[in-house]
C-alpha atoms as a PDB file:
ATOM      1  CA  UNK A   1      85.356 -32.979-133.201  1.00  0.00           C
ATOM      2  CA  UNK A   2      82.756 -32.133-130.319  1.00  0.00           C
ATOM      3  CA  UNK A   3      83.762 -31.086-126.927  1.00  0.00           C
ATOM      4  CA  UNK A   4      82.138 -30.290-123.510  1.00  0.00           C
ATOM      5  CA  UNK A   5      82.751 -27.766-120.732  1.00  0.00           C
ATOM      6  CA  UNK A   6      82.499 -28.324-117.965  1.00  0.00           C
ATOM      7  CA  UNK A   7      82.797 -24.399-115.990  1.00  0.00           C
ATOM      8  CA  UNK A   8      83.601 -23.673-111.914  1.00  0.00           C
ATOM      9  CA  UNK A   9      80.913 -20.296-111.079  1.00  0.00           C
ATOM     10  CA  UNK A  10      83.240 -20.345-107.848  1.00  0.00           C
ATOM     11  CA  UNK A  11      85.766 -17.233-108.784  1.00  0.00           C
ATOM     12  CA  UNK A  12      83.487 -16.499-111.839  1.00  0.00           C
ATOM     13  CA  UNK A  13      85.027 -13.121-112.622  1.00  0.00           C
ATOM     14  CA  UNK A  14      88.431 -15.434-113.536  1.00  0.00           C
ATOM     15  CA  UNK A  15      86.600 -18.346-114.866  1.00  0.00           C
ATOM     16  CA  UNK A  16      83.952 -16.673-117.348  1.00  0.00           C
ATOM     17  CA  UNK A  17      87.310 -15.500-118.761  1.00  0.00           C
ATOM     18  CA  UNK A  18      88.750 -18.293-119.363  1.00  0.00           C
ATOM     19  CA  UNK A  19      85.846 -20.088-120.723  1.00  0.00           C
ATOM     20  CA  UNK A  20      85.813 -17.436-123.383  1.00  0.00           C
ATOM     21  CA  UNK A  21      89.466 -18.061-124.313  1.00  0.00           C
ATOM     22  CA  UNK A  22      88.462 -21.646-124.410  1.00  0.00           C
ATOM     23  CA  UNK A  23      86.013 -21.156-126.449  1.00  0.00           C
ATOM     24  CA  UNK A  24      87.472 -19.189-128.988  1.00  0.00           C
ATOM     25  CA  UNK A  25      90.411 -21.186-129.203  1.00  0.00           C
ATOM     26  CA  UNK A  26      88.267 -24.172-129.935  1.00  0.00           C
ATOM     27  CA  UNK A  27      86.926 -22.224-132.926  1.00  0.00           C
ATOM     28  CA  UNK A  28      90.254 -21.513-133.798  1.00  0.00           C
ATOM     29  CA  UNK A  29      91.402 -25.392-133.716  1.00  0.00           C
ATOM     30  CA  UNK A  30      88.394 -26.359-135.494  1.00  0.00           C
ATOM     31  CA  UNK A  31      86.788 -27.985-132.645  1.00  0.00           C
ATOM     32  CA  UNK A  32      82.784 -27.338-131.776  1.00  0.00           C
ATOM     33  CA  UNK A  33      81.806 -26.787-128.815  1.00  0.00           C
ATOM     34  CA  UNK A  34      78.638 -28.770-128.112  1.00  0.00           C
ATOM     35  CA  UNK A  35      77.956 -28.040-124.324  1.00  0.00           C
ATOM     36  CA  UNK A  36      78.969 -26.155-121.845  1.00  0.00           C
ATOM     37  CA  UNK A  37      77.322 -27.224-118.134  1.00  0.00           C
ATOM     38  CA  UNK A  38      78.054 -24.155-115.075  1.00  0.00           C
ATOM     39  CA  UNK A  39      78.509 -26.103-111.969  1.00  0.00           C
ATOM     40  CA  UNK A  40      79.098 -24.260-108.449  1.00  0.00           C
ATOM     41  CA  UNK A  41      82.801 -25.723-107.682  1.00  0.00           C
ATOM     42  CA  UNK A  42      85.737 -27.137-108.799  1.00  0.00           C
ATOM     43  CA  UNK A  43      84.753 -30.341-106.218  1.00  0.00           C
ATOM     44  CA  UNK A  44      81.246 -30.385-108.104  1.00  0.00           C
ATOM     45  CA  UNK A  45      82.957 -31.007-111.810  1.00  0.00           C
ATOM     46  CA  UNK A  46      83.163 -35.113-111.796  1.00  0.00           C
ATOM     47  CA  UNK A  47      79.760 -35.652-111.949  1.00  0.00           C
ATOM     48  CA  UNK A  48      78.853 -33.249-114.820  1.00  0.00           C
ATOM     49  CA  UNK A  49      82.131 -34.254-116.872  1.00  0.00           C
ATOM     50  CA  UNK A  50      80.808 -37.861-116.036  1.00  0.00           C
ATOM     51  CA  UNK A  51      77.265 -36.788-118.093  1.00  0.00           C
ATOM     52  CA  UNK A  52      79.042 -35.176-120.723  1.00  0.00           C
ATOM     53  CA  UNK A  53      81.346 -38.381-121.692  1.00  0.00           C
ATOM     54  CA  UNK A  54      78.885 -40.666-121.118  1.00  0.00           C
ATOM     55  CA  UNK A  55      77.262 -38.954-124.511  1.00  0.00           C
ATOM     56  CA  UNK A  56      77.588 -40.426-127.569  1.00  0.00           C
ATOM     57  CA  UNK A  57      78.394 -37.097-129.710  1.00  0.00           C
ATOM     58  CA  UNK A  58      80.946 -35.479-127.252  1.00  0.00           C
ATOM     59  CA  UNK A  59      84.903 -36.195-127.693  1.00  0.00           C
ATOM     60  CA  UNK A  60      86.250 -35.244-125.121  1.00  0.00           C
ATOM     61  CA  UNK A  61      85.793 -32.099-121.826  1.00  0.00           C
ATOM     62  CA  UNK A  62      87.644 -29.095-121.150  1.00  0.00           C
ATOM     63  CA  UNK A  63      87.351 -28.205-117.437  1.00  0.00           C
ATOM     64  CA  UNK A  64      87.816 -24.663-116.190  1.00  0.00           C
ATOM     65  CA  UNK A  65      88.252 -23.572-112.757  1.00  0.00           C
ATOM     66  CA  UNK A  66      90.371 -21.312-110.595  1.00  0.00           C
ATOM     67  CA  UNK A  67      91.391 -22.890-107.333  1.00  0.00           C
ATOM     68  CA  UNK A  68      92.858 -19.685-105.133  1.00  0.00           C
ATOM     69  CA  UNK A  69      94.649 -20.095-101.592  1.00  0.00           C
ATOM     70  CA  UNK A  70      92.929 -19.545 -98.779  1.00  0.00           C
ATOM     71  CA  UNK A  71      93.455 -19.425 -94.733  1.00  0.00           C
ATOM     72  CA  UNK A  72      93.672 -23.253 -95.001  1.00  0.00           C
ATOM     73  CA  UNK A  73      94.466 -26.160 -96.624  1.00  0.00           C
ATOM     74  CA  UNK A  74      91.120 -26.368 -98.573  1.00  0.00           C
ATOM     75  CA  UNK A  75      92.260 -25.405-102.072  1.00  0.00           C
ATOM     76  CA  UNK A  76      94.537 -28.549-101.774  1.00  0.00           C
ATOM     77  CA  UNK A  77      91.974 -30.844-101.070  1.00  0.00           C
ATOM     78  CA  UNK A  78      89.658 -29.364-103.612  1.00  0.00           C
ATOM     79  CA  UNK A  79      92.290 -30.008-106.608  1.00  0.00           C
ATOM     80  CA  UNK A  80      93.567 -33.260-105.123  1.00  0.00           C
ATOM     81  CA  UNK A  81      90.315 -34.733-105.503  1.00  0.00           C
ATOM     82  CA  UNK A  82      88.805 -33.551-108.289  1.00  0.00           C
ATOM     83  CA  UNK A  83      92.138 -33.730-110.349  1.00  0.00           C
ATOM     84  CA  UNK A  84      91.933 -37.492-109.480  1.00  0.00           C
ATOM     85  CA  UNK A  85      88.808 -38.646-110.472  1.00  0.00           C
ATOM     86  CA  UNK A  86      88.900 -36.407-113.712  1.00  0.00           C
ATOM     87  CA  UNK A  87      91.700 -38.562-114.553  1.00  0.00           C
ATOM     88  CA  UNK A  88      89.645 -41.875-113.290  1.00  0.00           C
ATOM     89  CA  UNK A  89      86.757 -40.419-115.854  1.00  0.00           C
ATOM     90  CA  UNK A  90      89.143 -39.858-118.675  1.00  0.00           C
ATOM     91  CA  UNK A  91      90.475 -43.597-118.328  1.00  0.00           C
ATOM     92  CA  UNK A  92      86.651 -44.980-117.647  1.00  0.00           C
ATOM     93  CA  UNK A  93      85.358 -43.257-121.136  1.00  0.00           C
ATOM     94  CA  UNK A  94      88.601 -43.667-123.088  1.00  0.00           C
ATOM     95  CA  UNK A  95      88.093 -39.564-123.586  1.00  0.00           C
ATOM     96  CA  UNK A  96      89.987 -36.694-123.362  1.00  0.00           C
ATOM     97  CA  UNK A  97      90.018 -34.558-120.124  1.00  0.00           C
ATOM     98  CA  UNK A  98      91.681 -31.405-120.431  1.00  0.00           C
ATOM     99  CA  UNK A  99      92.477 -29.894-116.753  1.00  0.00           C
ATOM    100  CA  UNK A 100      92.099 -26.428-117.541  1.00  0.00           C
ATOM    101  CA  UNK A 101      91.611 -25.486-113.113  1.00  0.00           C
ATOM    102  CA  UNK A 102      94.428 -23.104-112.090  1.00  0.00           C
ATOM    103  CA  UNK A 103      95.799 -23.460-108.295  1.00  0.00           C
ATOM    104  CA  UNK A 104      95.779 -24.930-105.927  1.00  0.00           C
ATOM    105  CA  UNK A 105      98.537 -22.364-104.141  1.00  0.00           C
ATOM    106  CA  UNK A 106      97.973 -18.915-105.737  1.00  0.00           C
ATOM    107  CA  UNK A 107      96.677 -15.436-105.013  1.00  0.00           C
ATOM    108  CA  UNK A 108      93.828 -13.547-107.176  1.00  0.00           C
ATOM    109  CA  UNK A 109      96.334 -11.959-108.772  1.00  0.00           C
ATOM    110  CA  UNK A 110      97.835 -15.197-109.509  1.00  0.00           C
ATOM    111  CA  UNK A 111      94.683 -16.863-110.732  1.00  0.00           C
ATOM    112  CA  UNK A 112      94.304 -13.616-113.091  1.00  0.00           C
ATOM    113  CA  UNK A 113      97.305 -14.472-114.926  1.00  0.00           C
ATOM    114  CA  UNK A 114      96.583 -17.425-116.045  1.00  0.00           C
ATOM    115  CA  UNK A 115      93.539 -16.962-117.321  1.00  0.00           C
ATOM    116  CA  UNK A 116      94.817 -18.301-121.068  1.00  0.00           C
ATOM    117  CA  UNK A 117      95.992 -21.618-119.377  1.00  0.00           C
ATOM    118  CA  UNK A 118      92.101 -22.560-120.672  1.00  0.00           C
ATOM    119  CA  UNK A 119      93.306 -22.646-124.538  1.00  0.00           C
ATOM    120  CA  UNK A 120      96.126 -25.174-122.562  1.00  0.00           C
ATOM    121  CA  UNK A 121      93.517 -27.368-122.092  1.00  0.00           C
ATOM    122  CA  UNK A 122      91.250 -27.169-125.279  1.00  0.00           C
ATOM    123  CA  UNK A 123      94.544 -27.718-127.204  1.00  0.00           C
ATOM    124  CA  UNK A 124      95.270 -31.027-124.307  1.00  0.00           C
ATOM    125  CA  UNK A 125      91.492 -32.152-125.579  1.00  0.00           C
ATOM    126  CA  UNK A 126      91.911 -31.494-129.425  1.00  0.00           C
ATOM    127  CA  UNK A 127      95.341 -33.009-129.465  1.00  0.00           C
ATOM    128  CA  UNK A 128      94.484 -36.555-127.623  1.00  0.00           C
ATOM    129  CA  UNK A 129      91.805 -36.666-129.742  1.00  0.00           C
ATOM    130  CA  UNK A 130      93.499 -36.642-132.858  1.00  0.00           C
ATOM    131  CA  UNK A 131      96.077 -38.843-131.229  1.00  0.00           C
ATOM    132  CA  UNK A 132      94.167 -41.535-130.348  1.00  0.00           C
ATOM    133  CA  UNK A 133      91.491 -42.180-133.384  1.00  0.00           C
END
């Protein structure tokens, strides 16, 4: 199995961690990682998820992002939207989307624990996969 990853740059210092959790545990599961595209937001992911299903040799996307509370309702909007049409993607392809974006709601600190929720969503991917071959 090939997967995708599709990375948020926004909060970098959480997410470069978890896309190295991700990745490893995608070595671990067996699972090759064939891209991995940096985009600047959690709101910018559709569209590069969108290029990596649309290829022929990729299985399914792991998304990683860390959505953190700020003075206003903007993180909700953020993971309202893109959660959505991640979903809408997953259903358009008939691939796996693994929602590996922490928040919306929580503090640094927060976001900093759950850096491992990434292996969450490479196991989501690998596991759907499998499931529906």
């Amino acid at each position: 199995m090939k997967i995708g990853i599709v990375v948020s740059e926004f909060n970098y210092d959480i997410t470069s961690m978890m896309l190295e959790r991700a990745k490893s545990h995608a070595d671990f599961l067996g699972a090759k990682v064939g891209q991995v595209i940096h985009v600047p937001g959690v709101y910018d992911m559709p569209l590069a998820v969108k290029k990596l299903l649309s290829k022929k040799d990729i299985d399914g996307v792991v998304t990683i992002g860390a959505v953190i509370e700020g003075e206003t309702g903007h993180d909700d909007v953020i993971m309202a939207q893109a959660s959505r049409k991640l979903t809408d993607l997953s259903l358009e392809y008939n691939k796996p989307v693994g929602l590996g974006i922490t928040g919306p709601g929580m503090s640094r600190l927060q976001a900093e624990e759950r850096i491992e929720n990434a292996k969450n969503a490479v196991e989501s991917v690998v596991k759907m996969h499998q499931r529906l071959k």
